[in-house]
PDB file of N, CA and C in Angstrom:
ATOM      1  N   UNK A   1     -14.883 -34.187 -17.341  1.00  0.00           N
ATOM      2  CA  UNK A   1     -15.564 -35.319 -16.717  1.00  0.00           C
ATOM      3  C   UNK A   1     -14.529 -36.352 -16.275  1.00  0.00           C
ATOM      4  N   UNK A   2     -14.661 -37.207 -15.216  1.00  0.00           N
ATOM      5  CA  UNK A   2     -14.003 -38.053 -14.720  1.00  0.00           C
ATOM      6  C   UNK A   2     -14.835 -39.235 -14.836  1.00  0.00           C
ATOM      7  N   UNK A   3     -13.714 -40.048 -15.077  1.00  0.00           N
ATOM      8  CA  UNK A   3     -14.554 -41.651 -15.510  1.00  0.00           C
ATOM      9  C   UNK A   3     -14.439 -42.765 -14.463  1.00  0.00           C
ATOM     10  N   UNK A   4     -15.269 -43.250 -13.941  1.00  0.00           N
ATOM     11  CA  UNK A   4     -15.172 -43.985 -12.469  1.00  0.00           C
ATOM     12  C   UNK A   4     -15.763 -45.384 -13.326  1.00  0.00           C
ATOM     13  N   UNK A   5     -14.559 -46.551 -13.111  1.00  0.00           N
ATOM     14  CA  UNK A   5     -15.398 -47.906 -13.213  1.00  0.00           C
ATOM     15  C   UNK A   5     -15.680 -48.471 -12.365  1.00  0.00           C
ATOM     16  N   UNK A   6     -16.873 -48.910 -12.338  1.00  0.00           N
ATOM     17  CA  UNK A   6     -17.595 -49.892 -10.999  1.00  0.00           C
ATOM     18  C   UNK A   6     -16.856 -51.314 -10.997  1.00  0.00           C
ATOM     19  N   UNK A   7     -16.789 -51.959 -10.231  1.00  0.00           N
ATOM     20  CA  UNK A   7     -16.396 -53.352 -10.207  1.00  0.00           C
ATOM     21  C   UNK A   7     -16.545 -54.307 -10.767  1.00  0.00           C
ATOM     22  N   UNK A   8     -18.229 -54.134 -11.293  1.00  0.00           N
ATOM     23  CA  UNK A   8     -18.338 -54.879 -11.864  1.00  0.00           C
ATOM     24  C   UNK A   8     -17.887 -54.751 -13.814  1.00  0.00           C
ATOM     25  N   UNK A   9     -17.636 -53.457 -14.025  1.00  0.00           N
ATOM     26  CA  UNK A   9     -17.553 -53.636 -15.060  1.00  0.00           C
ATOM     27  C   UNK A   9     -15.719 -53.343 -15.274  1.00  0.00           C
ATOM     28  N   UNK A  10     -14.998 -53.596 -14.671  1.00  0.00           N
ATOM     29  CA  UNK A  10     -13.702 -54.007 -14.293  1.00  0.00           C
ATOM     30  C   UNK A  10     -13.340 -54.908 -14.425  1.00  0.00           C
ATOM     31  N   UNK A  11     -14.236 -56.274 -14.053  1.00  0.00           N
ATOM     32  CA  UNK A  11     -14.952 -57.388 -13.661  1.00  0.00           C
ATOM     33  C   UNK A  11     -14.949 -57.761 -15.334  1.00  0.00           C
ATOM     34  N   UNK A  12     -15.871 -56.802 -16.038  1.00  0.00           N
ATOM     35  CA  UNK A  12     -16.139 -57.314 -17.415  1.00  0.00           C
ATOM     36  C   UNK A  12     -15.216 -57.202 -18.577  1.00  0.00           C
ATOM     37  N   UNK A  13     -14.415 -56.034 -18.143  1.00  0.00           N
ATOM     38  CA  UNK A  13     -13.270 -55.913 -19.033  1.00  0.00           C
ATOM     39  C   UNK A  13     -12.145 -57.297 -19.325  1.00  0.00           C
ATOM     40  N   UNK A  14     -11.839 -57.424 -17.840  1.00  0.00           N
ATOM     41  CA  UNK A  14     -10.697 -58.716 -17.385  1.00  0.00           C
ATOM     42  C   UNK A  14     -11.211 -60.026 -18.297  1.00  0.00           C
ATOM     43  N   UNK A  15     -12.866 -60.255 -18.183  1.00  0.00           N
ATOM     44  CA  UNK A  15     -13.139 -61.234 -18.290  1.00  0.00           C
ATOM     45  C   UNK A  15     -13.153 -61.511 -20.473  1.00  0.00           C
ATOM     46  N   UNK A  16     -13.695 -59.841 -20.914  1.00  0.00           N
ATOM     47  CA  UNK A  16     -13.532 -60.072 -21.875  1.00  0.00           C
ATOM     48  C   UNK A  16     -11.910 -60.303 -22.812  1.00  0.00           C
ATOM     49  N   UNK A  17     -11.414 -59.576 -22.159  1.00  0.00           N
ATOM     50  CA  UNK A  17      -9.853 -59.972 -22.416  1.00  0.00           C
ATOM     51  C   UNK A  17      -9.282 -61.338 -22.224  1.00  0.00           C
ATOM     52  N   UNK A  18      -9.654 -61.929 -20.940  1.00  0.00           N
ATOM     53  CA  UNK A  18      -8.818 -63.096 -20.594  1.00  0.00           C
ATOM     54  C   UNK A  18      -9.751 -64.086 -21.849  1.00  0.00           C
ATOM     55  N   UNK A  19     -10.501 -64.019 -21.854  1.00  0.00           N
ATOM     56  CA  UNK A  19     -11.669 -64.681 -23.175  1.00  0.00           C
ATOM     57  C   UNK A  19     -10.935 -64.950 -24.553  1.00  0.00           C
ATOM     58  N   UNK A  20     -10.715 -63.304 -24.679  1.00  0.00           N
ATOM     59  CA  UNK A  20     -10.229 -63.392 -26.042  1.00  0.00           C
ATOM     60  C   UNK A  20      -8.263 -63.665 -26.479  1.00  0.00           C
ATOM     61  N   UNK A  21      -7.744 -63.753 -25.423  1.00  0.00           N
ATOM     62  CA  UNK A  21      -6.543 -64.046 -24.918  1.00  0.00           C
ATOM     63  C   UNK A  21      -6.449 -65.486 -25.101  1.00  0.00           C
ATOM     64  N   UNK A  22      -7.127 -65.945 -24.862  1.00  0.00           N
ATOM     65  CA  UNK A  22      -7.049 -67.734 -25.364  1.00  0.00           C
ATOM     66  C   UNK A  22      -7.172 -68.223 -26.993  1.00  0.00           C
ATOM     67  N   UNK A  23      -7.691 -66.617 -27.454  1.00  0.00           N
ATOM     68  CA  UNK A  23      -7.487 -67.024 -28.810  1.00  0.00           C
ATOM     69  C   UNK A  23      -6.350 -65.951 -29.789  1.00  0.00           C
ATOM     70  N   UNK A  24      -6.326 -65.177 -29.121  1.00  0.00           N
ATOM     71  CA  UNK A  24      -4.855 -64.384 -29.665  1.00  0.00           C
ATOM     72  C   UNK A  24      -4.888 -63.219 -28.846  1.00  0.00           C
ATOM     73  N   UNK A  25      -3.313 -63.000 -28.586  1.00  0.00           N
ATOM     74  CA  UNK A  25      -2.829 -62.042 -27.902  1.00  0.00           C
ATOM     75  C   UNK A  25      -3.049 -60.977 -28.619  1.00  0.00           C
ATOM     76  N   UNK A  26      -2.812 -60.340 -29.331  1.00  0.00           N
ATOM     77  CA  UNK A  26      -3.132 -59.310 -30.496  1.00  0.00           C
ATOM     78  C   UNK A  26      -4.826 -58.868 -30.526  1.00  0.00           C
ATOM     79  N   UNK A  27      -5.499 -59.974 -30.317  1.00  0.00           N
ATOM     80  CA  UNK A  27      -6.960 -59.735 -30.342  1.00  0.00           C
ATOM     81  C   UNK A  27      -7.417 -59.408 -29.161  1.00  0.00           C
ATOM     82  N   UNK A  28      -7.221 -59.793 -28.323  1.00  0.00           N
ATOM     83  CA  UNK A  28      -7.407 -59.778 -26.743  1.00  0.00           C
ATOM     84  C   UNK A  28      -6.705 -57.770 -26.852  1.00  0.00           C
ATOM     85  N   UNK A  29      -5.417 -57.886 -26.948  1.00  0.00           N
ATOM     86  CA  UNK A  29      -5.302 -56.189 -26.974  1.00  0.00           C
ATOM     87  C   UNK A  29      -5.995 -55.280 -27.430  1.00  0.00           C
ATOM     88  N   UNK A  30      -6.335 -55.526 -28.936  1.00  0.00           N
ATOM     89  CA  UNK A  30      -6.457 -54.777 -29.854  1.00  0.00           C
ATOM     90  C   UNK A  30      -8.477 -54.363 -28.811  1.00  0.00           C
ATOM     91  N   UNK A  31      -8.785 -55.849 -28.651  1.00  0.00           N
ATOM     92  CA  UNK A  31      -9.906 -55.427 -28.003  1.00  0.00           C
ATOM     93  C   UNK A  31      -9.968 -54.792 -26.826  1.00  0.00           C
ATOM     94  N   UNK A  32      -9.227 -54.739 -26.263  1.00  0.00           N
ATOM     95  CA  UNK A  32      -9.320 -54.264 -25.040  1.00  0.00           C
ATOM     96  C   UNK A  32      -9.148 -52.492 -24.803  1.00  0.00           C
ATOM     97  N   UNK A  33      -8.022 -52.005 -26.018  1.00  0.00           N
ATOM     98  CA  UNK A  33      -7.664 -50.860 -26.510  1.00  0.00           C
ATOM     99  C   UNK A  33      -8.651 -50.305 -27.122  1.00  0.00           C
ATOM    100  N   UNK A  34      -9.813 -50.589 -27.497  1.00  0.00           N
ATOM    101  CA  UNK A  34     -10.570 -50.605 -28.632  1.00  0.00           C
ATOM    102  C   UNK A  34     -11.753 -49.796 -27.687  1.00  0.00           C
ATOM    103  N   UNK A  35     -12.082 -50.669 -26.413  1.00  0.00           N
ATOM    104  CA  UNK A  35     -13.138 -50.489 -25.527  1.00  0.00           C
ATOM    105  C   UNK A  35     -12.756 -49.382 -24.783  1.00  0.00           C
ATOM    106  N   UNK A  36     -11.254 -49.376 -24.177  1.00  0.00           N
ATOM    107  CA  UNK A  36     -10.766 -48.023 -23.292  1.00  0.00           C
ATOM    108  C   UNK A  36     -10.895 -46.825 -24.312  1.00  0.00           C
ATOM    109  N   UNK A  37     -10.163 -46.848 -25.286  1.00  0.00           N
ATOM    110  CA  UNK A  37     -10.477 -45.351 -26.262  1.00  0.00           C
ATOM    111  C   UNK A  37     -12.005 -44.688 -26.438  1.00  0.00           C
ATOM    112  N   UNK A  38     -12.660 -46.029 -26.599  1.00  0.00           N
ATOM    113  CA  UNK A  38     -14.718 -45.472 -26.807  1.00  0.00           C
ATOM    114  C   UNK A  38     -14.665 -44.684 -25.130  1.00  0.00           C
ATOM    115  N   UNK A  39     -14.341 -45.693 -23.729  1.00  0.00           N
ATOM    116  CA  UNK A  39     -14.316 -45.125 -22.991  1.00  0.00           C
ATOM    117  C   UNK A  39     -14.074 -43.335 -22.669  1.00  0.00           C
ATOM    118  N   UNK A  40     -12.325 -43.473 -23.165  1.00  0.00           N
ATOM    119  CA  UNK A  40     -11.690 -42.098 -22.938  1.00  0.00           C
ATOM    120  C   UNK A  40     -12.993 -41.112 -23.589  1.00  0.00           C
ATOM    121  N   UNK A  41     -13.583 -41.385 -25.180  1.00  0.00           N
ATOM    122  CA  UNK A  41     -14.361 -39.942 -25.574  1.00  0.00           C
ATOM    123  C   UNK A  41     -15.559 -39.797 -24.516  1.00  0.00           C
ATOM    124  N   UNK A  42     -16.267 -40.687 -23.550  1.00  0.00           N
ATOM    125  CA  UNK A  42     -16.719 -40.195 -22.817  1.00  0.00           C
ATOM    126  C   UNK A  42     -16.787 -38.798 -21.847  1.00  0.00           C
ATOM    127  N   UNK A  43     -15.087 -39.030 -21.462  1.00  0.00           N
ATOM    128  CA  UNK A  43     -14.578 -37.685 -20.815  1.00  0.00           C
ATOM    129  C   UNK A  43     -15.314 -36.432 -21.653  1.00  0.00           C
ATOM    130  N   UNK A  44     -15.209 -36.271 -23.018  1.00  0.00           N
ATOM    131  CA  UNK A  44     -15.308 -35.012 -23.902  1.00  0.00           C
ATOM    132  C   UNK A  44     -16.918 -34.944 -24.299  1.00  0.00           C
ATOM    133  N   UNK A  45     -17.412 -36.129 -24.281  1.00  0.00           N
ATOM    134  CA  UNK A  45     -18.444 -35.982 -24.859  1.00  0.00           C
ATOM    135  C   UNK A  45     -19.449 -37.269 -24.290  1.00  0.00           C
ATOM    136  N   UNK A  46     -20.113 -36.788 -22.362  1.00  0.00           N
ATOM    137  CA  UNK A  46     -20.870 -37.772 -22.089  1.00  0.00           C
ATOM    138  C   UNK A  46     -22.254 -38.403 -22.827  1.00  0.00           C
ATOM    139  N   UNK A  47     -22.699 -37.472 -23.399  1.00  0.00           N
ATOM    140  CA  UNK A  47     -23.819 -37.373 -23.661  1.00  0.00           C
ATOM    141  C   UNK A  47     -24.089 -38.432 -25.237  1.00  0.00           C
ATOM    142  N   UNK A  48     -22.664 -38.818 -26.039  1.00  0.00           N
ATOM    143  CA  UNK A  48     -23.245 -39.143 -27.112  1.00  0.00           C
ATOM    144  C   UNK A  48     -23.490 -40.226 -27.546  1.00  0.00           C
ATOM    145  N   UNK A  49     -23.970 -41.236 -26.805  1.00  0.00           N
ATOM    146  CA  UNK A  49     -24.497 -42.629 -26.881  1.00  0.00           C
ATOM    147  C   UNK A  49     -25.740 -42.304 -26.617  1.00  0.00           C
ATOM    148  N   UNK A  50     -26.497 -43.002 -27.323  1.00  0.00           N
ATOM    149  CA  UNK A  50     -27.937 -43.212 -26.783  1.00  0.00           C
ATOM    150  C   UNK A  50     -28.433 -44.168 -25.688  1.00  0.00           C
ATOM    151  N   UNK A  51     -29.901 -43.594 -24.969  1.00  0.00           N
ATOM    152  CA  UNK A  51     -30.620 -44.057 -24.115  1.00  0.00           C
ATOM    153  C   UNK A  51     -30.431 -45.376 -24.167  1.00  0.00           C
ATOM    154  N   UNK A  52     -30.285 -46.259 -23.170  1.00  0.00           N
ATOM    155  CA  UNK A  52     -30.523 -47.663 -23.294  1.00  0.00           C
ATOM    156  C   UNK A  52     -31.902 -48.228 -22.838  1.00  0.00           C
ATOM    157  N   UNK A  53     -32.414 -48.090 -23.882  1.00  0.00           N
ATOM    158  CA  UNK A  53     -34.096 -48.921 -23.778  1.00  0.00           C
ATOM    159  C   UNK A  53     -33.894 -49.732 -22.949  1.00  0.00           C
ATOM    160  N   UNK A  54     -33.370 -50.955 -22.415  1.00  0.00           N
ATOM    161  CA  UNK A  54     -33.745 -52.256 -21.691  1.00  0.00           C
ATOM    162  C   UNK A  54     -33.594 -51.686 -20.406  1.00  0.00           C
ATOM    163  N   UNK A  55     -33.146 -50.601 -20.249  1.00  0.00           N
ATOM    164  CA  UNK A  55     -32.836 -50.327 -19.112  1.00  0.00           C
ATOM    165  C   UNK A  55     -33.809 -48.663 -18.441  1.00  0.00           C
ATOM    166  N   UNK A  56     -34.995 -48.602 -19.399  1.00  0.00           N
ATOM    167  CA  UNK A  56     -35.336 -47.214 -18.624  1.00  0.00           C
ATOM    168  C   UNK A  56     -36.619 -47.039 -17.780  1.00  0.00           C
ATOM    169  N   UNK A  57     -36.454 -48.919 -17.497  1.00  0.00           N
ATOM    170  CA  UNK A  57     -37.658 -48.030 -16.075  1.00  0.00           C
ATOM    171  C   UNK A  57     -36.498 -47.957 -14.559  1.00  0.00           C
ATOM    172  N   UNK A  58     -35.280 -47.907 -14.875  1.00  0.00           N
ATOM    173  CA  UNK A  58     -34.338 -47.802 -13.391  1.00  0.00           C
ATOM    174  C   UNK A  58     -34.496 -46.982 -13.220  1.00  0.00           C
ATOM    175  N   UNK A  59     -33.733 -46.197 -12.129  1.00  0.00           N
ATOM    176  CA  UNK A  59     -33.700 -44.771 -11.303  1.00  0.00           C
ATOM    177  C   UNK A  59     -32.822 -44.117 -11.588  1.00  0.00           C
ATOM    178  N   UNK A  60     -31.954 -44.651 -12.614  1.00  0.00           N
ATOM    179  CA  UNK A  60     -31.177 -43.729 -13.360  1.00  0.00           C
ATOM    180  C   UNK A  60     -31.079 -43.582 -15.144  1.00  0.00           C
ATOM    181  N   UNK A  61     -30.983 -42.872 -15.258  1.00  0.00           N
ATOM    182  CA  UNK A  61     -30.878 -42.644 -17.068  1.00  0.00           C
ATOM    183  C   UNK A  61     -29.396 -43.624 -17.352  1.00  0.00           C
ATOM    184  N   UNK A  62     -29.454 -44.900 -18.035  1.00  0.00           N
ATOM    185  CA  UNK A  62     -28.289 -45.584 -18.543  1.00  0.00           C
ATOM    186  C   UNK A  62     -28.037 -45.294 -20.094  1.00  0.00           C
ATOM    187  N   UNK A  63     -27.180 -44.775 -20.498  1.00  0.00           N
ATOM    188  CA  UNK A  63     -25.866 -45.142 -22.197  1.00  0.00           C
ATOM    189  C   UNK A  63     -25.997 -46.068 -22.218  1.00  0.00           C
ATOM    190  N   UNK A  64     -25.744 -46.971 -23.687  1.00  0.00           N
ATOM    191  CA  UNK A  64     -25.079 -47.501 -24.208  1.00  0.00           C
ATOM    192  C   UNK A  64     -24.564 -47.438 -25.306  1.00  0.00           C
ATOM    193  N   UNK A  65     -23.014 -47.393 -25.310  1.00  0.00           N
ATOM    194  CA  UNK A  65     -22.067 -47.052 -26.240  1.00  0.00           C
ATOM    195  C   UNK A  65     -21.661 -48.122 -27.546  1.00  0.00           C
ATOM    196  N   UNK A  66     -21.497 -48.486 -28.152  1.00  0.00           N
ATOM    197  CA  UNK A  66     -21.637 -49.989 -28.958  1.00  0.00           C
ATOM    198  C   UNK A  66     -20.092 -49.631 -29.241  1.00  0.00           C
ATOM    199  N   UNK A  67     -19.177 -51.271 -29.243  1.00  0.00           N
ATOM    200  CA  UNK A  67     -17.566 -50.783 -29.602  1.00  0.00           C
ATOM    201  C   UNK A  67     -17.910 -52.427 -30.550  1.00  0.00           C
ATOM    202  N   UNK A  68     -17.316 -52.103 -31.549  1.00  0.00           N
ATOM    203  CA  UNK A  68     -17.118 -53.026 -32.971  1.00  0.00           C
ATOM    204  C   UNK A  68     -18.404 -54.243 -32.728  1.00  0.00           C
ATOM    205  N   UNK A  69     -19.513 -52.957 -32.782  1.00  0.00           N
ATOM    206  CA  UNK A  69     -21.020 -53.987 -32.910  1.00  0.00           C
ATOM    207  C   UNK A  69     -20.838 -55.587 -32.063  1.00  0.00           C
ATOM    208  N   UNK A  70     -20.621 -55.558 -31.168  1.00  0.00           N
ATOM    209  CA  UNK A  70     -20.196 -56.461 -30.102  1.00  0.00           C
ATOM    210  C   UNK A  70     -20.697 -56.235 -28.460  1.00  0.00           C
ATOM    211  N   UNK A  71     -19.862 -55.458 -28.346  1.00  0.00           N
ATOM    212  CA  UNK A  71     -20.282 -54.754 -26.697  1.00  0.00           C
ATOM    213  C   UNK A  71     -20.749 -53.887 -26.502  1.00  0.00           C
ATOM    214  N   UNK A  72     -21.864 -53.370 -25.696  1.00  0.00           N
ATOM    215  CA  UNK A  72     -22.064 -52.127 -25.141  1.00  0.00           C
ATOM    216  C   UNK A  72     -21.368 -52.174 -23.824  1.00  0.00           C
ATOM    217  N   UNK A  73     -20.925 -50.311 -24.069  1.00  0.00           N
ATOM    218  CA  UNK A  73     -20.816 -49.871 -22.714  1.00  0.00           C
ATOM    219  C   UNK A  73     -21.885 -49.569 -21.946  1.00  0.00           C
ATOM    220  N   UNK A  74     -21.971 -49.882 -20.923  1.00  0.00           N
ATOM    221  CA  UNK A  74     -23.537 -49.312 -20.544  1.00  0.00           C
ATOM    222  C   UNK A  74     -22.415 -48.123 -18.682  1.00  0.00           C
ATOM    223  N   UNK A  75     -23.180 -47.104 -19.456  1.00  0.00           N
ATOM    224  CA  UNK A  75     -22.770 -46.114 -18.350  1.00  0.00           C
ATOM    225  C   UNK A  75     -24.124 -45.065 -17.825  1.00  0.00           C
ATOM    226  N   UNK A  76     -23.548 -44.401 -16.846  1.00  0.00           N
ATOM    227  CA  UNK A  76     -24.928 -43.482 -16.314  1.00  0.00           C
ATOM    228  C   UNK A  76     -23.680 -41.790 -16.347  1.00  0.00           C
ATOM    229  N   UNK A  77     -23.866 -40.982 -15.946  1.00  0.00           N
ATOM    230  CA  UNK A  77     -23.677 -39.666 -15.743  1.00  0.00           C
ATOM    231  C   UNK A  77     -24.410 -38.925 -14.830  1.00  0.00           C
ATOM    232  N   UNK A  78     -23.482 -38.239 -13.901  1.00  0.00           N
ATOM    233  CA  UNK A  78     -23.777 -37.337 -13.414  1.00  0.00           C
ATOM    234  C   UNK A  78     -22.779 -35.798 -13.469  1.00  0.00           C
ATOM    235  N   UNK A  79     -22.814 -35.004 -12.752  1.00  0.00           N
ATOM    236  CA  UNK A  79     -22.377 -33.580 -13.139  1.00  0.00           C
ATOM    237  C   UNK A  79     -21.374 -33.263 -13.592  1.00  0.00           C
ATOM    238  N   UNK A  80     -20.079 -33.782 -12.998  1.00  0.00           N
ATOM    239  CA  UNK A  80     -19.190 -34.644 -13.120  1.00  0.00           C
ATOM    240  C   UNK A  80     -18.371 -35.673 -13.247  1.00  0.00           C
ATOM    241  N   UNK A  81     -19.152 -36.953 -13.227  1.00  0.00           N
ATOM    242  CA  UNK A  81     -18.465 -38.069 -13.580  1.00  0.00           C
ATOM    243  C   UNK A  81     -19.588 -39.075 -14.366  1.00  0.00           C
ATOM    244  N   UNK A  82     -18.326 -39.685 -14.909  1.00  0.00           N
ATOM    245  CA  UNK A  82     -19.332 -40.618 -15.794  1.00  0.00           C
ATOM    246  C   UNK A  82     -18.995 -41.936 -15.053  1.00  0.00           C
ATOM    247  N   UNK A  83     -19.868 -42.757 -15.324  1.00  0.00           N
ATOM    248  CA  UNK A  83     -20.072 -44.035 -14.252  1.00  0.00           C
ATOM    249  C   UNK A  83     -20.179 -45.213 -15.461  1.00  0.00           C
ATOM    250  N   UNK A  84     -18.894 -45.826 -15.478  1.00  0.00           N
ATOM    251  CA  UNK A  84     -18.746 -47.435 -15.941  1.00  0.00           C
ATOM    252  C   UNK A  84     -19.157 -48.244 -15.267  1.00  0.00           C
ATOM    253  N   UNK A  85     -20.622 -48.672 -15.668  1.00  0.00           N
ATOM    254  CA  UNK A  85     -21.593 -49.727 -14.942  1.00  0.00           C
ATOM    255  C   UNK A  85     -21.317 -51.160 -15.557  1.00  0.00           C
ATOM    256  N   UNK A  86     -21.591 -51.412 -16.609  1.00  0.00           N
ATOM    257  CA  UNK A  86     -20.863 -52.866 -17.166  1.00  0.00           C
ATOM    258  C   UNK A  86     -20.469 -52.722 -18.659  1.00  0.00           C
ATOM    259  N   UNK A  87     -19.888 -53.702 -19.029  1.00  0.00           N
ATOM    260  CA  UNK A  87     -19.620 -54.082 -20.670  1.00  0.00           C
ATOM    261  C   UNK A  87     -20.085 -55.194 -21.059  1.00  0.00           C
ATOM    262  N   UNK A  88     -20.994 -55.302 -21.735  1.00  0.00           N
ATOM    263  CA  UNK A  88     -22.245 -56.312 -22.169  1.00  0.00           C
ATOM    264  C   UNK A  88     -21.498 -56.472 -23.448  1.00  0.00           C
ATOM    265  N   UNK A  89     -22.037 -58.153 -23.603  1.00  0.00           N
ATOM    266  CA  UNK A  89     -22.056 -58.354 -24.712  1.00  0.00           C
ATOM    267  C   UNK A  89     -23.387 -58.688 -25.329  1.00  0.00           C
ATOM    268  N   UNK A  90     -23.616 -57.872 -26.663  1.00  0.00           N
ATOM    269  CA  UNK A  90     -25.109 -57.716 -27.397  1.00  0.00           C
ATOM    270  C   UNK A  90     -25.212 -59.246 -27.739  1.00  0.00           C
ATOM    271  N   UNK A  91     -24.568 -60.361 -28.095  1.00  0.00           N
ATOM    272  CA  UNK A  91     -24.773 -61.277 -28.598  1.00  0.00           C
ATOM    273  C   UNK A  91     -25.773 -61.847 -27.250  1.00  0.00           C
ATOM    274  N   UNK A  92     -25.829 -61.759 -26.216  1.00  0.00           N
ATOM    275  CA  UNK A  92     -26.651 -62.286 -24.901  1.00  0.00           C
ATOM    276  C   UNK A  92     -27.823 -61.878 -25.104  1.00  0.00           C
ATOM    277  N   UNK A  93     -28.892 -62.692 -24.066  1.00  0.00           N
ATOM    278  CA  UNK A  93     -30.576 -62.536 -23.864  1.00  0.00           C
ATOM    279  C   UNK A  93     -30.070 -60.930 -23.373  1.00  0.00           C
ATOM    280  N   UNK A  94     -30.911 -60.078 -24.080  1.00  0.00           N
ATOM    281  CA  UNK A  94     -31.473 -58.947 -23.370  1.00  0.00           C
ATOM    282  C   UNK A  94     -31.841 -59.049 -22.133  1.00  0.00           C
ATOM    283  N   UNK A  95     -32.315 -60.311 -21.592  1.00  0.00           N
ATOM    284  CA  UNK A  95     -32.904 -59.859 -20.341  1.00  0.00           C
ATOM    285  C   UNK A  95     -31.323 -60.127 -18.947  1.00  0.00           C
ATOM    286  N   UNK A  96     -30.288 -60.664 -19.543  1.00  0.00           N
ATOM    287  CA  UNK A  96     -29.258 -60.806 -18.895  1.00  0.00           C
ATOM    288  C   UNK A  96     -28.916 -59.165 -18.790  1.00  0.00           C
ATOM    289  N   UNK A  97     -29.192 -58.345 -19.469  1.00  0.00           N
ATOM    290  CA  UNK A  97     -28.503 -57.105 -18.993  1.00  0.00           C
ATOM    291  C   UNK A  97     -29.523 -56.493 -18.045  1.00  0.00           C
ATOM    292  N   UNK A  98     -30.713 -56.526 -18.077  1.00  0.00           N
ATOM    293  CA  UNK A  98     -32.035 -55.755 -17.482  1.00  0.00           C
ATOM    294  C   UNK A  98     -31.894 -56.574 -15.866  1.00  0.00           C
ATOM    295  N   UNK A  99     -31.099 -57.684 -15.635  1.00  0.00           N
ATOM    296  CA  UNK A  99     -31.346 -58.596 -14.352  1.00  0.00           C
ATOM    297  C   UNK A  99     -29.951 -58.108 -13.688  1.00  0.00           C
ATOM    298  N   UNK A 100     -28.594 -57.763 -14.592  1.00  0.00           N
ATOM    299  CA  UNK A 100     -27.704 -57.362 -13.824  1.00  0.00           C
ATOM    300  C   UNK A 100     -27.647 -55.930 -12.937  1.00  0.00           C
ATOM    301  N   UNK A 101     -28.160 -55.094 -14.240  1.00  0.00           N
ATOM    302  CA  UNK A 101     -28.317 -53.707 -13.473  1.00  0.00           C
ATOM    303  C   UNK A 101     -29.304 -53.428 -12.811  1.00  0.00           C
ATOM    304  N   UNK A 102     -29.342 -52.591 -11.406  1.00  0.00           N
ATOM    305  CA  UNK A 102     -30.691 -52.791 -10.287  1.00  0.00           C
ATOM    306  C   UNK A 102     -30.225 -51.157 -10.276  1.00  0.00           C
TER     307      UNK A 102
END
């Protein structure tokens, strides 16, 4: 599988890093390393996050992956590639994730 990130969740990575970068360099890495590795097992194994409820009346079946009970990944799949749609943070209104993804 090949892993394609969308913009916006490129978008979410930068933003969670530059975030946590104001409060330590080490943390800001460690998080950021933390989120790409959950990423990488995607490649091997799309399938093993569960359905994301907030998200299943869309037109596509969305993941979400949880990295240190903080963020979901929220991704979709197809035959070959897996699709990095955003990186949410769970601490937000639920309905902030259901209004971003269309």
């Amino acid at each position: 599988m090949v892993i394609v990130w969308t913009l916006n969740a490129q978008k979410d990575l930068r933003s969670i890093y530059n975030f946590y970068l104001t409060k330590s360099m080490k943390v800001a890495i460690d998080m950021r390393k933390d989120i790409l590795n959950a990423v990488k097992r995607l490649c091997y194994f799309p399938q093993m996050a569960q359905v994301e409820l907030l998200l299943n009346d869309k037109s596509f079946i969305y993941r979400s992956l949880i990295v240190r009970d903080i963020f979901k990944i929220i991704y979709r799949v197809d035959e070959k590639k897996v699709y990095i749609i955003a990186i949410w943070d769970c601490r937000q209104n639920p309905e902030t994730l259901e209004k971003r993804i269309k």
